[in-house]
C-alpha atoms as a PDB file:
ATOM      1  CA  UNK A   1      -3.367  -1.078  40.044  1.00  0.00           C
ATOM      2  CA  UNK A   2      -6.270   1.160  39.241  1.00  0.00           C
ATOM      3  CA  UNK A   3      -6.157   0.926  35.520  1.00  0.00           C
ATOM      4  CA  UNK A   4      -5.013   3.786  33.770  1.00  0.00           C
ATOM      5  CA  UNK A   5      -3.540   6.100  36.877  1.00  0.00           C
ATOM      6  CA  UNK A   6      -0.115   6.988  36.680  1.00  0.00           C
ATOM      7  CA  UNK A   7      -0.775  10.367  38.870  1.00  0.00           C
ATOM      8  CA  UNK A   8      -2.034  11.587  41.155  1.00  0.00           C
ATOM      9  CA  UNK A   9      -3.047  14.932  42.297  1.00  0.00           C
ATOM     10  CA  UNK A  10      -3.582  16.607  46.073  1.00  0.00           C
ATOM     11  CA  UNK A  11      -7.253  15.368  45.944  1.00  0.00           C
ATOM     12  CA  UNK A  12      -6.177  12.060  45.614  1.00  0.00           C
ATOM     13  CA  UNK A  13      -3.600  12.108  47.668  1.00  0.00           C
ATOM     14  CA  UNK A  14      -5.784  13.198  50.808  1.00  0.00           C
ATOM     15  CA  UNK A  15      -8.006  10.103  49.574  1.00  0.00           C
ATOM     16  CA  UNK A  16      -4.875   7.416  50.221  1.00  0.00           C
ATOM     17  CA  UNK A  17      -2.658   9.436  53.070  1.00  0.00           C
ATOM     18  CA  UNK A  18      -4.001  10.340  56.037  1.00  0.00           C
ATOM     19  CA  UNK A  19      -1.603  13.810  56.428  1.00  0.00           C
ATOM     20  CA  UNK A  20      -2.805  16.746  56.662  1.00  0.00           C
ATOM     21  CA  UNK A  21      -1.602  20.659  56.390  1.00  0.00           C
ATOM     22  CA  UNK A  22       1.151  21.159  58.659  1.00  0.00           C
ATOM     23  CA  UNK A  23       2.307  17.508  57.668  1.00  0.00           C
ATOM     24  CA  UNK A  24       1.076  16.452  54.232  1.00  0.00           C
ATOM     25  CA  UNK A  25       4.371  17.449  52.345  1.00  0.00           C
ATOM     26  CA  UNK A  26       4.015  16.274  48.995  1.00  0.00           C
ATOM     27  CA  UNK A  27       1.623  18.503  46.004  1.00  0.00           C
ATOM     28  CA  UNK A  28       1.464  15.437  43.605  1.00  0.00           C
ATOM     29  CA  UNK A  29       2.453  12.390  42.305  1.00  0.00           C
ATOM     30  CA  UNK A  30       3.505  11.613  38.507  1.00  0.00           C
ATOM     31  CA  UNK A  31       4.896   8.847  36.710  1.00  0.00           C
ATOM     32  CA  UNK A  32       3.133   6.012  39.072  1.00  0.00           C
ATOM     33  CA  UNK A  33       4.296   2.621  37.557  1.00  0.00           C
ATOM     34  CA  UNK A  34       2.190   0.146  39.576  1.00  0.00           C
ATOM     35  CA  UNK A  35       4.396   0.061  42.877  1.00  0.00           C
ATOM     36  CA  UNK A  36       7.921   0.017  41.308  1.00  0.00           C
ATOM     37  CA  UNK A  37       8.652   3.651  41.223  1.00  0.00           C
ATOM     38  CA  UNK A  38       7.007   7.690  41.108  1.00  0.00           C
ATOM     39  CA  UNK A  39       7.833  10.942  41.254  1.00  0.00           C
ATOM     40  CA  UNK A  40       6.873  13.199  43.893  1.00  0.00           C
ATOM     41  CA  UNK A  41       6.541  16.932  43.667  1.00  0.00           C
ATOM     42  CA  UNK A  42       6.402  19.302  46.369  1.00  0.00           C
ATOM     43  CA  UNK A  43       6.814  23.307  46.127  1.00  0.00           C
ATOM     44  CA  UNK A  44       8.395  24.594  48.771  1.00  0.00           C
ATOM     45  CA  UNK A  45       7.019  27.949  49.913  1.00  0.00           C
ATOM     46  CA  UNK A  46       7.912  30.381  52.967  1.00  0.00           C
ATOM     47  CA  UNK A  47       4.423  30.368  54.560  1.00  0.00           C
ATOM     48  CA  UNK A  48       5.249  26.602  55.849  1.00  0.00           C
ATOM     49  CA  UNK A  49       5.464  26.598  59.755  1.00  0.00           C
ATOM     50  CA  UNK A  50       9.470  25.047  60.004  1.00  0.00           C
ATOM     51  CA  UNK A  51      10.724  27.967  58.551  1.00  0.00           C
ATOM     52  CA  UNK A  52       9.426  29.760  60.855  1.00  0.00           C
ATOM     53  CA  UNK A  53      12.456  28.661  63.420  1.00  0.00           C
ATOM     54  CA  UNK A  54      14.950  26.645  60.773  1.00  0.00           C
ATOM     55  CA  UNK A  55      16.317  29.251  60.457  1.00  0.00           C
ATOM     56  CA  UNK A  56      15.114  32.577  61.306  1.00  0.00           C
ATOM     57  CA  UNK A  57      16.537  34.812  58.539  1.00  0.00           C
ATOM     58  CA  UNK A  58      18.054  31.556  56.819  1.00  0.00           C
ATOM     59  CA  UNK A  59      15.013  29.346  55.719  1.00  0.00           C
ATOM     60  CA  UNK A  60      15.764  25.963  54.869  1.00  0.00           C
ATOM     61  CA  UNK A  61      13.568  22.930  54.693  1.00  0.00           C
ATOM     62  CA  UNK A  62      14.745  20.071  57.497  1.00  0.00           C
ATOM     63  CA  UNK A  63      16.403  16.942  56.439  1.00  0.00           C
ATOM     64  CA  UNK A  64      14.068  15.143  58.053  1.00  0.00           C
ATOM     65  CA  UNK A  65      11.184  16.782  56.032  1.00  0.00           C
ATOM     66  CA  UNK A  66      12.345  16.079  53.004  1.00  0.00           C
ATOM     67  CA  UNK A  67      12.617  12.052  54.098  1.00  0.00           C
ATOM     68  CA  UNK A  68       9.028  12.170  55.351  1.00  0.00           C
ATOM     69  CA  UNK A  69       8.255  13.829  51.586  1.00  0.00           C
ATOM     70  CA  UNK A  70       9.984  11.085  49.965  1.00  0.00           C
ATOM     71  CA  UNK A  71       8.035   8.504  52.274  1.00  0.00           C
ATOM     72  CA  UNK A  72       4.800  10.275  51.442  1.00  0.00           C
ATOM     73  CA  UNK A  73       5.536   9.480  47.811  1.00  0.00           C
ATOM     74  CA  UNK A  74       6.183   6.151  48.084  1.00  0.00           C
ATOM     75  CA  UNK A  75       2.600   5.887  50.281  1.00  0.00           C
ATOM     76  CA  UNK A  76       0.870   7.284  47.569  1.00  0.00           C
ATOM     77  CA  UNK A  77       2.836   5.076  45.206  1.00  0.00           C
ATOM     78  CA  UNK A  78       1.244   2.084  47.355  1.00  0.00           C
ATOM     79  CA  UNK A  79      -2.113   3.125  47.658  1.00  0.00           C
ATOM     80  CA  UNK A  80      -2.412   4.344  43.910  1.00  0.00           C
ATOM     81  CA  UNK A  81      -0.498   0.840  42.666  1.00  0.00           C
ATOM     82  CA  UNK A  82      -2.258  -1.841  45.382  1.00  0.00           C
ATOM     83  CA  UNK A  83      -5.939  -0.279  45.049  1.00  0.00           C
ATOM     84  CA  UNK A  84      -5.871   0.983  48.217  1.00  0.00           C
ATOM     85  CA  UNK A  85      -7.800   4.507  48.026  1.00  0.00           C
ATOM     86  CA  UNK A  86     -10.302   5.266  50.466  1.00  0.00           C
ATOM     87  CA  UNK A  87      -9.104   2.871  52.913  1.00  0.00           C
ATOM     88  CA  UNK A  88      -7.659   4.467  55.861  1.00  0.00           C
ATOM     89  CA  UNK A  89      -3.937   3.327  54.994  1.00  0.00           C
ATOM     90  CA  UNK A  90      -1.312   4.274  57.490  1.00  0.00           C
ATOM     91  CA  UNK A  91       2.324   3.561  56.399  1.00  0.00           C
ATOM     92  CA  UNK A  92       5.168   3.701  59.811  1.00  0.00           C
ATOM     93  CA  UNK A  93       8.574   4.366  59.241  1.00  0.00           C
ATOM     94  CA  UNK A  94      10.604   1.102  60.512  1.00  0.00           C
ATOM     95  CA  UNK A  95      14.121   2.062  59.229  1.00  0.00           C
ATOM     96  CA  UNK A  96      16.226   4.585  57.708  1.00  0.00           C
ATOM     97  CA  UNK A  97      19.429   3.852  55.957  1.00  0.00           C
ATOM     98  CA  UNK A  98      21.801   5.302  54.256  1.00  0.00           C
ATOM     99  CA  UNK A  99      20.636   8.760  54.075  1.00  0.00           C
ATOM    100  CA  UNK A 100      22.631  11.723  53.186  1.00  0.00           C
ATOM    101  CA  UNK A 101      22.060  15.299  52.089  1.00  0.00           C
ATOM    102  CA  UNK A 102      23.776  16.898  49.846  1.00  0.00           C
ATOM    103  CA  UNK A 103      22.225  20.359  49.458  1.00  0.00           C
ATOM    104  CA  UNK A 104      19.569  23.030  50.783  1.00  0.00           C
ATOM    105  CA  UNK A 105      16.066  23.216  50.213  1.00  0.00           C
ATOM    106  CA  UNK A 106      14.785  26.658  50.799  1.00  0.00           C
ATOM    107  CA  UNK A 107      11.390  28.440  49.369  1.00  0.00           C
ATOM    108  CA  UNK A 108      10.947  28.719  46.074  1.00  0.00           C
ATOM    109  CA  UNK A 109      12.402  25.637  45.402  1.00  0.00           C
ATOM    110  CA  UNK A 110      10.361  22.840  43.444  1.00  0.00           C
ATOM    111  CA  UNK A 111      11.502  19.453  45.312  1.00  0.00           C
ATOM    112  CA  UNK A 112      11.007  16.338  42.931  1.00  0.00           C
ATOM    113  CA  UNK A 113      11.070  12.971  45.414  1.00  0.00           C
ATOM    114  CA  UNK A 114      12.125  10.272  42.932  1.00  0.00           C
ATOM    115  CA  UNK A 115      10.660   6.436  45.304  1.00  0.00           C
ATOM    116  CA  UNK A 116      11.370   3.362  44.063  1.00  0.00           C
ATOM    117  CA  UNK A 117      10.812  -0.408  45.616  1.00  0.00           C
ATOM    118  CA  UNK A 118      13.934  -2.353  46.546  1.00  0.00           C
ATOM    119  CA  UNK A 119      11.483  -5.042  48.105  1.00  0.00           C
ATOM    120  CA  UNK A 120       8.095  -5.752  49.036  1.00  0.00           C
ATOM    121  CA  UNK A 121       5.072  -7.047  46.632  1.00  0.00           C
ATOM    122  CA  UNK A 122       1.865  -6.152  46.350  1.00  0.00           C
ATOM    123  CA  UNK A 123      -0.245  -7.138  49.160  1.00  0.00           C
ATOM    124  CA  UNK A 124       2.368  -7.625  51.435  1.00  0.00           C
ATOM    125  CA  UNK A 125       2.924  -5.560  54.632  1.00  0.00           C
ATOM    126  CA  UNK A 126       6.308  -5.042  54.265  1.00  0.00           C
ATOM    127  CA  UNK A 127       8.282  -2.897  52.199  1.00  0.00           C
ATOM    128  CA  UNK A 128      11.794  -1.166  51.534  1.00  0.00           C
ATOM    129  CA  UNK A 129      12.047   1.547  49.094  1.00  0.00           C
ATOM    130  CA  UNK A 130      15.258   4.105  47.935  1.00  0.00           C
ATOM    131  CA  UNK A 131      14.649   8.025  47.083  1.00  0.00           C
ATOM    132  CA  UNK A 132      16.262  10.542  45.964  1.00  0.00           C
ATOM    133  CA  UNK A 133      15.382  14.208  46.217  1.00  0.00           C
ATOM    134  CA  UNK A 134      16.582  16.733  43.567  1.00  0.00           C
ATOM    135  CA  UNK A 135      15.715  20.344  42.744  1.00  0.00           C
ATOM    136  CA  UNK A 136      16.060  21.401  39.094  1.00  0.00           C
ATOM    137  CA  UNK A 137      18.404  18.385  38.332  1.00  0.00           C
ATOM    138  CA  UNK A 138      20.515  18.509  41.604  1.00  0.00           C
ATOM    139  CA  UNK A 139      20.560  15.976  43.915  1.00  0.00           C
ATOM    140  CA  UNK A 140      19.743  16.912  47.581  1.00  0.00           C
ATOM    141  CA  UNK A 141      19.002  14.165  49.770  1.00  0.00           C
ATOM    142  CA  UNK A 142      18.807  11.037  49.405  1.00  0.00           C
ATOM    143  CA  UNK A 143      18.025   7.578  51.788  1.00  0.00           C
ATOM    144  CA  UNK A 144      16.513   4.164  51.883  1.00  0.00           C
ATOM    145  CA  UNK A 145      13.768   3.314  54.344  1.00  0.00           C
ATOM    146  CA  UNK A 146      11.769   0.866  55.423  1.00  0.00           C
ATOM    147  CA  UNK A 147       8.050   0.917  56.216  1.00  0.00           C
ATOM    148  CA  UNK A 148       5.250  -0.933  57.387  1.00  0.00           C
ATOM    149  CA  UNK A 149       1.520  -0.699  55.874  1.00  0.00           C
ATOM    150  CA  UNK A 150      -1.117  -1.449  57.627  1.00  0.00           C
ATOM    151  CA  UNK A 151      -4.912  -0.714  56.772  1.00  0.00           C
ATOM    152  CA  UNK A 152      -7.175   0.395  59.916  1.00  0.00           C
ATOM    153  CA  UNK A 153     -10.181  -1.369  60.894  1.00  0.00           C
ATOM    154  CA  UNK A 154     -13.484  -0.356  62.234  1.00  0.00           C
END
């Protein structure tokens, strides 16, 4: 891991994930320990393009937002704990398991994306993580996933 860095901040994070504005749905990372866990924070405001048609007069964030957020964490979580910034890192969704939510997200709303490993090691390809997303303390959706890194070449 890159010695001291346990966060990460949206500068950073454009220098590991490739996502950009519509897509790049998390603000910043915190509490990086190596690749074992962070937390991911992203503020949810009314100017983002879903809410826009989910739901007209009724924002809330999709489900399936909120499970690309938590997988955007974890990629951060990757490339800040394997060295891996600057190096054109793409991580693919394989599998999603037992995801549920419990609650909605709407604007306003500060979502915290808690990742951590359930298997994988550094340098591997490979890698299965759980989160859990919660705003102020309540638990909204959570899921385990699967995902694949791989590093583009030249």
């Amino acid at each position: 891991m890159t010695a001291e860095l346990k966060s990460a901040d949206i500068h950073l994070i454009q220098r590991i994930l490739p996502h950009r504005y519509p897509f790049l749905l998390v603000d910043k990372v915190l509490d990086i320990n190596g690749i074992s866990s962070a937390r991911g924070i992203k503020n949810v405001t009314m100017n983002e393009p879903h809410f826009q048609g989910h739901f007209p007069g009724a924002p809330i964030m999709p489900g399936v937002t909120i499970i690309e957020a938590m997988a955007q964490t974890a990629g951060v979580m990757l490339g800040v704990g394997m060295d891996m910034i600057d190096t054109d890192l793409l991580i693919y969704f394989m599998n999603i398991d037992k995801c549920k939510f419990r609650r909605k997200v709407i604007p306003g709303d500060v979502l915290e994306m808690n990742v951590e490993i359930l298997r994988g090691k550094a340098g591997g390809k490979i890698f299965k993580f759980k989160g859990v997303a919660t705003v102020e303390g309540d638990v909204d959706a959570e899921a385990e996933f699967t995902a694949m890194v791989d590093v583009q070449k030249d």
